[in-house]
PDB file of N, CA and C in Angstrom:
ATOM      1  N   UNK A   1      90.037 -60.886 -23.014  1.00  0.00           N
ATOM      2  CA  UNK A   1      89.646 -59.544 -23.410  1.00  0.00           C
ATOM      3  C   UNK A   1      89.248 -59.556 -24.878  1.00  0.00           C
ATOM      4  N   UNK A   2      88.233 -58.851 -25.411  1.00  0.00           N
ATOM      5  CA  UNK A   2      87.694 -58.605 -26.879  1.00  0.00           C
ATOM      6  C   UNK A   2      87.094 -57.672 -26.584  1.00  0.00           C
ATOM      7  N   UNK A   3      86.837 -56.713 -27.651  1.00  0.00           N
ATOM      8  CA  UNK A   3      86.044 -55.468 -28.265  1.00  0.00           C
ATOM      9  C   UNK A   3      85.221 -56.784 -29.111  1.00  0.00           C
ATOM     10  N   UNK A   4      83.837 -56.449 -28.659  1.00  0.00           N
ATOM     11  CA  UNK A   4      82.676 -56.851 -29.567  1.00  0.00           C
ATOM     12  C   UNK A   4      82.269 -56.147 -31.077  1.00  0.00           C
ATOM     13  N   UNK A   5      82.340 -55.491 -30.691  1.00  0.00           N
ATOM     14  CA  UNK A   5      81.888 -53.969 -32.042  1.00  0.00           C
ATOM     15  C   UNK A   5      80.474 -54.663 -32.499  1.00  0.00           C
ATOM     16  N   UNK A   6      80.152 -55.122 -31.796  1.00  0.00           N
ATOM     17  CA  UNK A   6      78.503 -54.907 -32.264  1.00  0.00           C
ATOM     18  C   UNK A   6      77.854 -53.780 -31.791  1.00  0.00           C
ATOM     19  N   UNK A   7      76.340 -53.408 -32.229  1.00  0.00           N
ATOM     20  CA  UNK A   7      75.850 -52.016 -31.833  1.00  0.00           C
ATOM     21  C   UNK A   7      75.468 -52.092 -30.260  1.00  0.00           C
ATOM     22  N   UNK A   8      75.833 -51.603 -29.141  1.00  0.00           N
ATOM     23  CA  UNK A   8      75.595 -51.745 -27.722  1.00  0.00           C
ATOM     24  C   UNK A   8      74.563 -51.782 -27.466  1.00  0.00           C
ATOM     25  N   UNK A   9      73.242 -51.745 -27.893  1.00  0.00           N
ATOM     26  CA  UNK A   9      72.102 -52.351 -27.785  1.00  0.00           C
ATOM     27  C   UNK A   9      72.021 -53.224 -27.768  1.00  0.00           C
ATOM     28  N   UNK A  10      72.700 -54.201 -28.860  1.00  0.00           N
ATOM     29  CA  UNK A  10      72.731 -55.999 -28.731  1.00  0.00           C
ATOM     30  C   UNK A  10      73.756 -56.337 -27.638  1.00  0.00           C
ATOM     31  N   UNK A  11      73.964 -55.835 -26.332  1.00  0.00           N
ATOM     32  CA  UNK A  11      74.893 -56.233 -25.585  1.00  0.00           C
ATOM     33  C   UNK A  11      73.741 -56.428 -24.254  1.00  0.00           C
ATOM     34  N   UNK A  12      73.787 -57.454 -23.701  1.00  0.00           N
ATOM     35  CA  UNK A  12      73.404 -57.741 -22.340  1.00  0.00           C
ATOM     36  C   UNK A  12      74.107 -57.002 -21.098  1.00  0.00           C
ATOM     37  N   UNK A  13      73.742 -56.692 -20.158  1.00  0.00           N
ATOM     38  CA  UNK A  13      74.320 -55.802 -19.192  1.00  0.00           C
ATOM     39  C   UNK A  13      75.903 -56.451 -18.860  1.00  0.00           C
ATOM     40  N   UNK A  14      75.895 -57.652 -18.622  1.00  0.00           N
ATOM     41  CA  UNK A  14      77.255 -58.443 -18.198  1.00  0.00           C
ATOM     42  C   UNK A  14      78.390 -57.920 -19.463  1.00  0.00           C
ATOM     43  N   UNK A  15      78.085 -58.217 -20.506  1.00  0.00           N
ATOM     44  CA  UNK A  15      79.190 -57.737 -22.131  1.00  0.00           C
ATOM     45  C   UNK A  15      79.112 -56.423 -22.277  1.00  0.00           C
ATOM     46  N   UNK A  16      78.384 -55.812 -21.924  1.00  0.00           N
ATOM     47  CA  UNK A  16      78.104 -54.072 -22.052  1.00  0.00           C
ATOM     48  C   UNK A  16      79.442 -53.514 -21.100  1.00  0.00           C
ATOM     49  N   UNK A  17      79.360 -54.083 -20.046  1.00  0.00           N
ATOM     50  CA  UNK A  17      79.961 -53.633 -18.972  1.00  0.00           C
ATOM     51  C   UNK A  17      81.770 -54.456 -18.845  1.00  0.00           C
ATOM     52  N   UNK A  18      81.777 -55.462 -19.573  1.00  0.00           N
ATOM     53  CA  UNK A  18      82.837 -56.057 -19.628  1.00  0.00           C
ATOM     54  C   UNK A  18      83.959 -55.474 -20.795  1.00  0.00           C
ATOM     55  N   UNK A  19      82.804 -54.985 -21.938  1.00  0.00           N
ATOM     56  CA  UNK A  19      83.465 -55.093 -22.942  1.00  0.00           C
ATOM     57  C   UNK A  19      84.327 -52.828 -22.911  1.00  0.00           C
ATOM     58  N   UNK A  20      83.248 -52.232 -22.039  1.00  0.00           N
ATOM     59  CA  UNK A  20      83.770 -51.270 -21.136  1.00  0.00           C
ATOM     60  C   UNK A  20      85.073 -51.372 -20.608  1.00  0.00           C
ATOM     61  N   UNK A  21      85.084 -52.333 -19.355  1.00  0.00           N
ATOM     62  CA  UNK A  21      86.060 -52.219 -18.907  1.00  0.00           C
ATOM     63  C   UNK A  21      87.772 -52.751 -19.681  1.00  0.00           C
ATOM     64  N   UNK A  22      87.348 -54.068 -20.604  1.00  0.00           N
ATOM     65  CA  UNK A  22      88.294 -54.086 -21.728  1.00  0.00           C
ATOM     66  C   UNK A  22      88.816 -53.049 -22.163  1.00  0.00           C
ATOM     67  N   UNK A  23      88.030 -52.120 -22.900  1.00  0.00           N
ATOM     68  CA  UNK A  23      88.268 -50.753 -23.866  1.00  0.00           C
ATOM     69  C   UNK A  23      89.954 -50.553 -22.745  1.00  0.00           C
ATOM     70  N   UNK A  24      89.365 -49.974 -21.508  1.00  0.00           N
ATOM     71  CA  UNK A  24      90.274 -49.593 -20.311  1.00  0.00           C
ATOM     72  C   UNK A  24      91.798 -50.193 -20.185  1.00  0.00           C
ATOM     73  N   UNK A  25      90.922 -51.557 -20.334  1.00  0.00           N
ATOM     74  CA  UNK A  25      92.620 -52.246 -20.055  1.00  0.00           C
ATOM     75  C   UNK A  25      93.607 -52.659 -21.563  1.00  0.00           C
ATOM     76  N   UNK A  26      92.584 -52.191 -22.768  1.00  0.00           N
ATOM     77  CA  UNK A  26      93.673 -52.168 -23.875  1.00  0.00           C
ATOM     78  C   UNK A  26      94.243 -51.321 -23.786  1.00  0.00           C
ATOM     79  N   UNK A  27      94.050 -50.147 -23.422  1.00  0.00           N
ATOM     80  CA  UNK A  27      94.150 -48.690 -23.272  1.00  0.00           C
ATOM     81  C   UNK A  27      95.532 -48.864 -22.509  1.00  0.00           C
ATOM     82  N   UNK A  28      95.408 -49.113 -21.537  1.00  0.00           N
ATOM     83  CA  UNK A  28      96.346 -49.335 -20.051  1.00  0.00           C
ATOM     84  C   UNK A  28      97.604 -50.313 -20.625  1.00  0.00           C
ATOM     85  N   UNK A  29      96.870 -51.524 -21.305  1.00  0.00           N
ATOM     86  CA  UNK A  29      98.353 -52.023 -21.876  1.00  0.00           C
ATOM     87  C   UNK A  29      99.198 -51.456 -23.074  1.00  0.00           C
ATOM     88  N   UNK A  30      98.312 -50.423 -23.641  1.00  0.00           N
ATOM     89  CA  UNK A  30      99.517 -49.957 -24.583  1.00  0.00           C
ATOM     90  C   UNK A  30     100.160 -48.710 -24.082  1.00  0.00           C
ATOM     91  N   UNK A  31      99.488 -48.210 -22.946  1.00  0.00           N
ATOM     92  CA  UNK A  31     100.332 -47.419 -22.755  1.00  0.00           C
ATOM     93  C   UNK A  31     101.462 -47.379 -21.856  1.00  0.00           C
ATOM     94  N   UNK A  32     101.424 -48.890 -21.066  1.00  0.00           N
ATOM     95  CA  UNK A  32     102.596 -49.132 -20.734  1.00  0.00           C
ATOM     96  C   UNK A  32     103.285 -50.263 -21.545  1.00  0.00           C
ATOM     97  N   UNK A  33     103.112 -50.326 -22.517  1.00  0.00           N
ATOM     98  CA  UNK A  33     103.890 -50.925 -23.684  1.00  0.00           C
ATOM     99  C   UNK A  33     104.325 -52.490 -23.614  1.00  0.00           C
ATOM    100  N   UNK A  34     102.645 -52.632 -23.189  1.00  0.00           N
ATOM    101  CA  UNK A  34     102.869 -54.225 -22.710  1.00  0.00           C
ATOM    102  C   UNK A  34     102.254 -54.819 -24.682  1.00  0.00           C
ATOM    103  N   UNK A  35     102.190 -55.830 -24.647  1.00  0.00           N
ATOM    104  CA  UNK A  35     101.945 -56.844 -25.839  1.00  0.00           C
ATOM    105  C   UNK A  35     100.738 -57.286 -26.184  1.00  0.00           C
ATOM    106  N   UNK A  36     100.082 -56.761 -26.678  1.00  0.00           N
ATOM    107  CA  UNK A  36      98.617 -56.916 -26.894  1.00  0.00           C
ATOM    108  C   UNK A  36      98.482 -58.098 -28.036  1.00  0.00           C
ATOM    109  N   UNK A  37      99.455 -58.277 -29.097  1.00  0.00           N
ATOM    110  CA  UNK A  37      99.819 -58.592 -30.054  1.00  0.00           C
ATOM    111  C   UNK A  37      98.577 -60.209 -30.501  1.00  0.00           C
ATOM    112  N   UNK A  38      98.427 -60.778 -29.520  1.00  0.00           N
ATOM    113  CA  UNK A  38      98.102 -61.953 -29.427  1.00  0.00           C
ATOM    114  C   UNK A  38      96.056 -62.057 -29.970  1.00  0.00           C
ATOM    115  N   UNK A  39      96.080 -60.888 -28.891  1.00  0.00           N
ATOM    116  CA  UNK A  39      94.627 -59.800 -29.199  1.00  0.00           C
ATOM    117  C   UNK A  39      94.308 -59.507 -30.504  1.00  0.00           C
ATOM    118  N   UNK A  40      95.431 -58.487 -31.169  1.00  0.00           N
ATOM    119  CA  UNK A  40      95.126 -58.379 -32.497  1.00  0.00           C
ATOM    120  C   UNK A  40      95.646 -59.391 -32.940  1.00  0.00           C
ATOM    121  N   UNK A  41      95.862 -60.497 -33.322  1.00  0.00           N
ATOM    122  CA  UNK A  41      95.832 -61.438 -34.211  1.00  0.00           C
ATOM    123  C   UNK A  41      94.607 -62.385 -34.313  1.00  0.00           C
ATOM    124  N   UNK A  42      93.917 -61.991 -32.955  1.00  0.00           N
ATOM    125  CA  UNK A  42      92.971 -63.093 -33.219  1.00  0.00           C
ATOM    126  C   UNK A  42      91.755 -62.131 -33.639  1.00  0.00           C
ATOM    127  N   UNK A  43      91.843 -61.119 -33.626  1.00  0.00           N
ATOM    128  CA  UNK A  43      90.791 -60.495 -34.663  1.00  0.00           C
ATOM    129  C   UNK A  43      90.194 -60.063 -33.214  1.00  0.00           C
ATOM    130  N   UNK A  44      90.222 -59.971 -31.718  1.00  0.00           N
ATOM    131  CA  UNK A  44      89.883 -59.318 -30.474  1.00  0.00           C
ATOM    132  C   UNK A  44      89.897 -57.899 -30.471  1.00  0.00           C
ATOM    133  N   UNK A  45      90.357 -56.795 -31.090  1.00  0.00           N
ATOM    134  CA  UNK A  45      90.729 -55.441 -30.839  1.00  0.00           C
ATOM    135  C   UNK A  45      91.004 -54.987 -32.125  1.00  0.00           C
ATOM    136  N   UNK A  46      90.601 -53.598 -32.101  1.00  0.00           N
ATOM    137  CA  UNK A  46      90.902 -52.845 -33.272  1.00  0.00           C
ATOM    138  C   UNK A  46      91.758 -51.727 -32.414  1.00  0.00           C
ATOM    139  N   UNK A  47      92.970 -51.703 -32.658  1.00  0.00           N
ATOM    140  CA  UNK A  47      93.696 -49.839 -31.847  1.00  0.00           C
ATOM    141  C   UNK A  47      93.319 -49.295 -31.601  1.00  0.00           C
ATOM    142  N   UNK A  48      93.005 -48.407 -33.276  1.00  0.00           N
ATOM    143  CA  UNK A  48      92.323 -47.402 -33.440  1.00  0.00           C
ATOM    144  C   UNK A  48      91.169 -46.845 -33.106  1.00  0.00           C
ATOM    145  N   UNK A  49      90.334 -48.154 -32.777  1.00  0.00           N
ATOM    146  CA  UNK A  49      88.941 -47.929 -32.484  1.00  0.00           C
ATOM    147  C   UNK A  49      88.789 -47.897 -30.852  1.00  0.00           C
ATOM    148  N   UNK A  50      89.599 -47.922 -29.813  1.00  0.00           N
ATOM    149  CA  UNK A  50      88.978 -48.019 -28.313  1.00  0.00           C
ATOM    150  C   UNK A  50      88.843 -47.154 -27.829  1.00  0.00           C
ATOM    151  N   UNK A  51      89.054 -45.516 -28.233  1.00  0.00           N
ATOM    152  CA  UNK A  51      88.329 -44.382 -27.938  1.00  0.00           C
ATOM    153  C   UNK A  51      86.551 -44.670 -28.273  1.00  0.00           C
ATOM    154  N   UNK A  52      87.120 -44.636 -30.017  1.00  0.00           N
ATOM    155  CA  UNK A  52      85.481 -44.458 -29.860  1.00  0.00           C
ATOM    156  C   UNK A  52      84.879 -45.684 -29.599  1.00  0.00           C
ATOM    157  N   UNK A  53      84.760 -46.411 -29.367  1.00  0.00           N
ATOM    158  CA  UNK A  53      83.952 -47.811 -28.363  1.00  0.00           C
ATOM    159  C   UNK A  53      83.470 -47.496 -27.141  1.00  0.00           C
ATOM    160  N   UNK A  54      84.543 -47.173 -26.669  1.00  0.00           N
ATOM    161  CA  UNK A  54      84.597 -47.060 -25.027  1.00  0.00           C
ATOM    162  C   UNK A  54      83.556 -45.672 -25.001  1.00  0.00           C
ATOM    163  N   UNK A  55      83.842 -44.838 -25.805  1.00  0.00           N
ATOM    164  CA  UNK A  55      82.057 -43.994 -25.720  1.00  0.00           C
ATOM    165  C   UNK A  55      81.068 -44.346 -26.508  1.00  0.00           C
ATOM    166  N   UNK A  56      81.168 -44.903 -26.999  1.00  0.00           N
ATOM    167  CA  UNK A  56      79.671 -46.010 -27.663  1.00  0.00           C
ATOM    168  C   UNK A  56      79.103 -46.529 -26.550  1.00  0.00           C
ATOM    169  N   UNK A  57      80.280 -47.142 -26.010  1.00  0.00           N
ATOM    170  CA  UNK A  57      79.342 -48.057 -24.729  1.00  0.00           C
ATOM    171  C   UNK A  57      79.085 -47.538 -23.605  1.00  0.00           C
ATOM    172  N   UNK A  58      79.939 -46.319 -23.723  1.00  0.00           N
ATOM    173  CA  UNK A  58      79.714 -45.671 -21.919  1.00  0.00           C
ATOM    174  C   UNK A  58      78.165 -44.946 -22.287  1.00  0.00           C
ATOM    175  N   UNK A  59      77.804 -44.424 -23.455  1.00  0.00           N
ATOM    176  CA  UNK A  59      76.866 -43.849 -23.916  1.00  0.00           C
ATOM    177  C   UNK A  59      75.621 -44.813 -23.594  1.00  0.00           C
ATOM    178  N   UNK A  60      75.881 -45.850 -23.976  1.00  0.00           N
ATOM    179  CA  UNK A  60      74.572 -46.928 -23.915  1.00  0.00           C
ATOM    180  C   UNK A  60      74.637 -47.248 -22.657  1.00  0.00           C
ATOM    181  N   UNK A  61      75.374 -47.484 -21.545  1.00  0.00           N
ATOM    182  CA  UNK A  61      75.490 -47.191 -20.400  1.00  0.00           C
ATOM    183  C   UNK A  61      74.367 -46.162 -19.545  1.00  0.00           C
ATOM    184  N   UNK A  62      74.917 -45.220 -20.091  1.00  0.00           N
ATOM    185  CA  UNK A  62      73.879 -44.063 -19.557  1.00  0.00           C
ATOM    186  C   UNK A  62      72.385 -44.153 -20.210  1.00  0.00           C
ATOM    187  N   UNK A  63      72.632 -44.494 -21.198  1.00  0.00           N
ATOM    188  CA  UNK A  63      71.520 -44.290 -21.965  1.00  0.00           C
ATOM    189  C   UNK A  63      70.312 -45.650 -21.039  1.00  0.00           C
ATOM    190  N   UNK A  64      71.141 -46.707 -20.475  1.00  0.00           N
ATOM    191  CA  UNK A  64      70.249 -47.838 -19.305  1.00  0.00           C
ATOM    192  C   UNK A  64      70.302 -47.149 -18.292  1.00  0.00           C
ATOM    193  N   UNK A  65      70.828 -46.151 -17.779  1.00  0.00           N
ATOM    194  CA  UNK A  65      70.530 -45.790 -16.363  1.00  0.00           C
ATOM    195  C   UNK A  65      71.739 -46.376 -15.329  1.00  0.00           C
ATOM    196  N   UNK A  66      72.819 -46.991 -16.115  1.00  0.00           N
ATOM    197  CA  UNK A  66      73.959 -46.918 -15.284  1.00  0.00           C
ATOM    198  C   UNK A  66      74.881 -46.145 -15.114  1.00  0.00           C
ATOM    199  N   UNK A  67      75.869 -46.498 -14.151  1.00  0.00           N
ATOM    200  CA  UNK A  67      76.740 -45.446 -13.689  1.00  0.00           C
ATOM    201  C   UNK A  67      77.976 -45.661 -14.511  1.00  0.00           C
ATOM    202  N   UNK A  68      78.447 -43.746 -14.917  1.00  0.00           N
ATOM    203  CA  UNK A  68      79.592 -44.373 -15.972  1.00  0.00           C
ATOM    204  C   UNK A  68      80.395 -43.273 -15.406  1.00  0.00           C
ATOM    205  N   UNK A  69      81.599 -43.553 -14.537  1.00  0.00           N
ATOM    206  CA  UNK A  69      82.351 -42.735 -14.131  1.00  0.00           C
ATOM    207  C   UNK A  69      84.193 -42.720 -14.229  1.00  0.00           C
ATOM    208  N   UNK A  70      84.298 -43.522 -15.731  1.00  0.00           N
ATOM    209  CA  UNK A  70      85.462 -43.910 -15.740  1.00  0.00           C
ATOM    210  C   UNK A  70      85.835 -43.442 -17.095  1.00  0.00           C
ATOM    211  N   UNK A  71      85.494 -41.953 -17.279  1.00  0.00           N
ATOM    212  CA  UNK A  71      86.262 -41.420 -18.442  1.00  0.00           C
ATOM    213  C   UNK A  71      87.634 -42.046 -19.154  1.00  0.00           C
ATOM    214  N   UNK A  72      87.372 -41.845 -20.628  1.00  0.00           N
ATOM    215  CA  UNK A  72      89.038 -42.939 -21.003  1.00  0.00           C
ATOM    216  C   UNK A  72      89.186 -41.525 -21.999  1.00  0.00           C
ATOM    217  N   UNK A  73      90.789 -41.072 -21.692  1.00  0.00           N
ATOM    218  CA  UNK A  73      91.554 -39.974 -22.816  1.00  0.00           C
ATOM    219  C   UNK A  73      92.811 -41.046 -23.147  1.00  0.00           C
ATOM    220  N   UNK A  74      92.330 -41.620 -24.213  1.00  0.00           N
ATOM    221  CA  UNK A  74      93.501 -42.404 -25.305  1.00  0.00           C
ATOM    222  C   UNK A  74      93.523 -42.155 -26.803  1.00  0.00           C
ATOM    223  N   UNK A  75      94.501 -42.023 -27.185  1.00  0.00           N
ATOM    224  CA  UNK A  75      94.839 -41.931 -28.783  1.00  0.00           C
ATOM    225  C   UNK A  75      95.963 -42.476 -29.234  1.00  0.00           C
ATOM    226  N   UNK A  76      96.012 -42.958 -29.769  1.00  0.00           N
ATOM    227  CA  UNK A  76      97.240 -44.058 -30.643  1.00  0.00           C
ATOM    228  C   UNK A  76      97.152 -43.701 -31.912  1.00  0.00           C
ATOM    229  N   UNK A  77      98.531 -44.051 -32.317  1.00  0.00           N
ATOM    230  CA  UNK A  77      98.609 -43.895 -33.961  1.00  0.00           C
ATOM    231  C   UNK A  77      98.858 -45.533 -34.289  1.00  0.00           C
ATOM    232  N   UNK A  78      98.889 -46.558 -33.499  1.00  0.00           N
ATOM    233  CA  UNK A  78      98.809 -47.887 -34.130  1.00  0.00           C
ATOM    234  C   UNK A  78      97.611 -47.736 -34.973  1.00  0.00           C
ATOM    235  N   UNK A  79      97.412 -48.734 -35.896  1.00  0.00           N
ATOM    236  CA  UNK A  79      96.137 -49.118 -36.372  1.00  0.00           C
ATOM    237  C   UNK A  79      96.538 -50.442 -36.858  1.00  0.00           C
ATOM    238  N   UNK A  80      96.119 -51.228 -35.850  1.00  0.00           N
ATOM    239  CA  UNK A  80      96.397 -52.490 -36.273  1.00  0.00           C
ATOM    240  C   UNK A  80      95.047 -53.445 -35.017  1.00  0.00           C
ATOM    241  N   UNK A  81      94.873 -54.637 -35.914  1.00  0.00           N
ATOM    242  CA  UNK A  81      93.378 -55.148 -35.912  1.00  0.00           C
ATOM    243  C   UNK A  81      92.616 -55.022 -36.521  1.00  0.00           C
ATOM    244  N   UNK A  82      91.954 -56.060 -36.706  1.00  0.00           N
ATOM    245  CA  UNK A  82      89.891 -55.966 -37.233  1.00  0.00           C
ATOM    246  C   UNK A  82      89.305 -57.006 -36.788  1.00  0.00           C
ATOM    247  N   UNK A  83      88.432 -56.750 -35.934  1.00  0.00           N
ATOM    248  CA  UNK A  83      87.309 -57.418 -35.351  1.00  0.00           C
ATOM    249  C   UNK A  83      86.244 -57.648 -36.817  1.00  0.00           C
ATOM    250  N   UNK A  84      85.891 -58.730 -36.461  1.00  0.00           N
ATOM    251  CA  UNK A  84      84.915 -59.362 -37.249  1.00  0.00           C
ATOM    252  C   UNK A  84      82.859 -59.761 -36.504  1.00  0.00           C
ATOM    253  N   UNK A  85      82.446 -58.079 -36.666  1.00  0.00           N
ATOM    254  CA  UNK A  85      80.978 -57.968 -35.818  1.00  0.00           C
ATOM    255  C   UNK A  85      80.414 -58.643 -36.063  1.00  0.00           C
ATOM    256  N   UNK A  86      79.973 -59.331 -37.583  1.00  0.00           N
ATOM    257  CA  UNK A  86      78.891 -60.346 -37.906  1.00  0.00           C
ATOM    258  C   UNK A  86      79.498 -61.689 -37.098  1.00  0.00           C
ATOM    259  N   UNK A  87      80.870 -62.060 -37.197  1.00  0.00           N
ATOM    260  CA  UNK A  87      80.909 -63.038 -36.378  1.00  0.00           C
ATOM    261  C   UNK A  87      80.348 -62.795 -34.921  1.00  0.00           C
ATOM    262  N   UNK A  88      81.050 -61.800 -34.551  1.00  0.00           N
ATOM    263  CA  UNK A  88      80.826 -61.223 -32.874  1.00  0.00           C
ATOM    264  C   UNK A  88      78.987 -62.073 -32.784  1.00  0.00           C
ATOM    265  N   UNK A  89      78.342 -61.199 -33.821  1.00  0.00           N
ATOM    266  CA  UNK A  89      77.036 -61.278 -32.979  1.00  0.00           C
ATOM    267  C   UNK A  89      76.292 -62.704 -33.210  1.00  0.00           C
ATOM    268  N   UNK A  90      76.927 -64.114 -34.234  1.00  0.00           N
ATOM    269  CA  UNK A  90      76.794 -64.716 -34.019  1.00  0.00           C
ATOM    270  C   UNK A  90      77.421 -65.471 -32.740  1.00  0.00           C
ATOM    271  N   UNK A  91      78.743 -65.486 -32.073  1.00  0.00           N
ATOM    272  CA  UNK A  91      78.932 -65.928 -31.042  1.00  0.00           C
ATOM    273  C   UNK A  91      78.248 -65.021 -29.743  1.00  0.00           C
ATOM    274  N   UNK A  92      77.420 -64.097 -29.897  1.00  0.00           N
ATOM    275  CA  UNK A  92      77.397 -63.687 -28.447  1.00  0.00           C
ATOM    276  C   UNK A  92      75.562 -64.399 -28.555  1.00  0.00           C
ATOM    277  N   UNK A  93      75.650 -64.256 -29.696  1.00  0.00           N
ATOM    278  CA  UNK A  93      74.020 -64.733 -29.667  1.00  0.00           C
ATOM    279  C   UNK A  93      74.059 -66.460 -29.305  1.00  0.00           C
ATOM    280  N   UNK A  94      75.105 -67.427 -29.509  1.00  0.00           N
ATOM    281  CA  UNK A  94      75.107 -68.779 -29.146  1.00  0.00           C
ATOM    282  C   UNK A  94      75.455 -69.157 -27.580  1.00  0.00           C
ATOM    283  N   UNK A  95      76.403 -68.181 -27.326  1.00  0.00           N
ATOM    284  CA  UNK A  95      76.227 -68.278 -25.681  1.00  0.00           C
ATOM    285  C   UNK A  95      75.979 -67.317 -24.963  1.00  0.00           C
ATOM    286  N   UNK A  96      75.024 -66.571 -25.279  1.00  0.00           N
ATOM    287  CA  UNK A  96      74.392 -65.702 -23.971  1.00  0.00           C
ATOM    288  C   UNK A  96      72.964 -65.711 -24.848  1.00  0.00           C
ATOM    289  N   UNK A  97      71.976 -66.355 -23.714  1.00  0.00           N
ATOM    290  CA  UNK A  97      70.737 -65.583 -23.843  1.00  0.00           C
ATOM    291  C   UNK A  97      70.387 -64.846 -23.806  1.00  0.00           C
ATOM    292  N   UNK A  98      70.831 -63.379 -23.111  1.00  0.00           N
ATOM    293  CA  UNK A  98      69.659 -62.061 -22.992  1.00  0.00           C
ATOM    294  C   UNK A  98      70.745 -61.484 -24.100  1.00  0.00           C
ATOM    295  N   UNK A  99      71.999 -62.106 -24.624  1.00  0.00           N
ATOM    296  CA  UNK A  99      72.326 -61.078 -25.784  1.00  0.00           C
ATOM    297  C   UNK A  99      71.565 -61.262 -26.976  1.00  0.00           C
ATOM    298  N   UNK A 100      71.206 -62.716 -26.837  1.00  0.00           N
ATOM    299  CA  UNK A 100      70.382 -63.403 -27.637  1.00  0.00           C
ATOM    300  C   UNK A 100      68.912 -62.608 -27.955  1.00  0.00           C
ATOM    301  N   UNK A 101      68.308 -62.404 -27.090  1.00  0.00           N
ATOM    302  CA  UNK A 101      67.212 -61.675 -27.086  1.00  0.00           C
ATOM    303  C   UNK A 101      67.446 -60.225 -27.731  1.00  0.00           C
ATOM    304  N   UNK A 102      68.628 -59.721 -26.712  1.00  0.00           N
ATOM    305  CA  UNK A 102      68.814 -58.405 -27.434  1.00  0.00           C
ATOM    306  C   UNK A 102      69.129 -58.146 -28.980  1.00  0.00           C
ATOM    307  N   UNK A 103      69.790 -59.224 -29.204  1.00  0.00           N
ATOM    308  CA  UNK A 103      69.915 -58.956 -30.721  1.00  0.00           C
ATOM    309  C   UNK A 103      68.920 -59.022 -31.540  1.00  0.00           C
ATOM    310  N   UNK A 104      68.002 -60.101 -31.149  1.00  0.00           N
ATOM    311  CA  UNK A 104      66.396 -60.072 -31.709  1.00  0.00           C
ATOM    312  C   UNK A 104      65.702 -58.980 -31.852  1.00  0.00           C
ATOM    313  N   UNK A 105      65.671 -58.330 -30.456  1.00  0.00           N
ATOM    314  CA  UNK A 105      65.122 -56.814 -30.583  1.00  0.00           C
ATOM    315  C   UNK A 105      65.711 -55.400 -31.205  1.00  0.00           C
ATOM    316  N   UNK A 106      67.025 -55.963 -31.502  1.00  0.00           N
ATOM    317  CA  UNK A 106      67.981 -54.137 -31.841  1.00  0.00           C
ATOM    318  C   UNK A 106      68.437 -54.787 -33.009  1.00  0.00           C
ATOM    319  N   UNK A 107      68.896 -55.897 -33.199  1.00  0.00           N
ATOM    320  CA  UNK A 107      69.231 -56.012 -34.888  1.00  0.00           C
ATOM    321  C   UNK A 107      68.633 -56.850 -35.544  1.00  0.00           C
ATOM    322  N   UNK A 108      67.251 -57.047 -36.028  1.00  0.00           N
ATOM    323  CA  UNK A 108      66.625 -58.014 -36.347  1.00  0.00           C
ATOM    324  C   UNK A 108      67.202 -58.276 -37.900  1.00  0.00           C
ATOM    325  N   UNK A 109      67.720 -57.748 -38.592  1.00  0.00           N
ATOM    326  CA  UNK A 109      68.272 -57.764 -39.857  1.00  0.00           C
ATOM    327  C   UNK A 109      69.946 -58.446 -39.732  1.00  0.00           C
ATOM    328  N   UNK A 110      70.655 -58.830 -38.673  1.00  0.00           N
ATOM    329  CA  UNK A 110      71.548 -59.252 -38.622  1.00  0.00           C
ATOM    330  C   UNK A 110      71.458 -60.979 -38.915  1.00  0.00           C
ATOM    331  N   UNK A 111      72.442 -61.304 -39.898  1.00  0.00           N
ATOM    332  CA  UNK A 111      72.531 -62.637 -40.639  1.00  0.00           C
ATOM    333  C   UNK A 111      73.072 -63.554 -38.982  1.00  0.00           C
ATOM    334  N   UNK A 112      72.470 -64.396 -38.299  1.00  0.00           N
ATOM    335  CA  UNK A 112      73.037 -65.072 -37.449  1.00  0.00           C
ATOM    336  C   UNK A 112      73.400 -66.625 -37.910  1.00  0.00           C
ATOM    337  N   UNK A 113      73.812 -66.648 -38.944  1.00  0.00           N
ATOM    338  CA  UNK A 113      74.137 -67.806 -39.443  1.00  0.00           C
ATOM    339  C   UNK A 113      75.648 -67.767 -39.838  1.00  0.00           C
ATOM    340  N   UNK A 114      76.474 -69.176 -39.229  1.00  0.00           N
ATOM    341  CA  UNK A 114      77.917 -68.653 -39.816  1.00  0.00           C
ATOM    342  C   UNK A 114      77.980 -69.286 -41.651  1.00  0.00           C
ATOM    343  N   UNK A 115      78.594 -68.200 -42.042  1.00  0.00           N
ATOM    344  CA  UNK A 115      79.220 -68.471 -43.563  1.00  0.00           C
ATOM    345  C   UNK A 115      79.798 -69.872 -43.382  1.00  0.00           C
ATOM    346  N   UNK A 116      78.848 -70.612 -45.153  1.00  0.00           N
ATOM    347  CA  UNK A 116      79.752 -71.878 -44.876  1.00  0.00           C
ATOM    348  C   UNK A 116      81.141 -71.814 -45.522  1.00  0.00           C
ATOM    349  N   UNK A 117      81.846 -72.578 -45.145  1.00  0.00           N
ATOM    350  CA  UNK A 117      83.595 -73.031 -44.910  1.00  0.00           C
ATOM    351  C   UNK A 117      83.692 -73.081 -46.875  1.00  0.00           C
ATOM    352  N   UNK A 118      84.610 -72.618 -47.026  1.00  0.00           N
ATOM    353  CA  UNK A 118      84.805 -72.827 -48.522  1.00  0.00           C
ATOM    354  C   UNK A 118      85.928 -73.891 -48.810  1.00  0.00           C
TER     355      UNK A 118
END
């Protein structure tokens, strides 16, 4: 499971729709007070942020002409996590081609090069 937090335009239908149903099941594990912990450490999830994601993407969803029928009502006062997007969109751009493409077309200003190692 990961939250991408790139802009859902650079998402291919397969990560659009995955990274959807994620939102769901972070949602689902904190509210039965399971351990996400592992998630936020690796920089996978932001808390605070899977409301508004999960309508970012259900939005871009609709906005392709798919079906979005899985309303999410969550709010947390954790705030713990940070996803790292410039990384995100270099790894989604190295193994997926049509994210690859998509990012070409919706973020052409995005640095796809990783920072070198200091």
């Amino acid at each position: 499971m990961r939250m991408w937090n790139v802009p859902p335009k650079c998402l291919c239908r397969k990560h659009l729709i995955a990274e959807h149903c994620e939102c769901h099941m972070y949602a689902g594990a904190i509210r039965k007070k399971r351990s996400i912990r592992g998630h936020i450490e690796k920089g996978q999830v932001e808390t605070h942020n899977i409301q508004r994601r999960h309508d970012e993407l259900a939005k871009e969803m609709l906005r392709r002409g798919y079906n979005h029928n899985s309303p999410l009502n969550f709010q947390t006062k954790r705030r713990e996590g940070k996803v790292d997007s410039k990384a995100n969109l270099i790894e989604l751009s190295r193994r997926c081609k049509e994210c690859r493409k998509r990012i070409a077309k919706h973020c052409p200003k995005a640095t796809l090069k990783k920072k070198p190692q200091a």
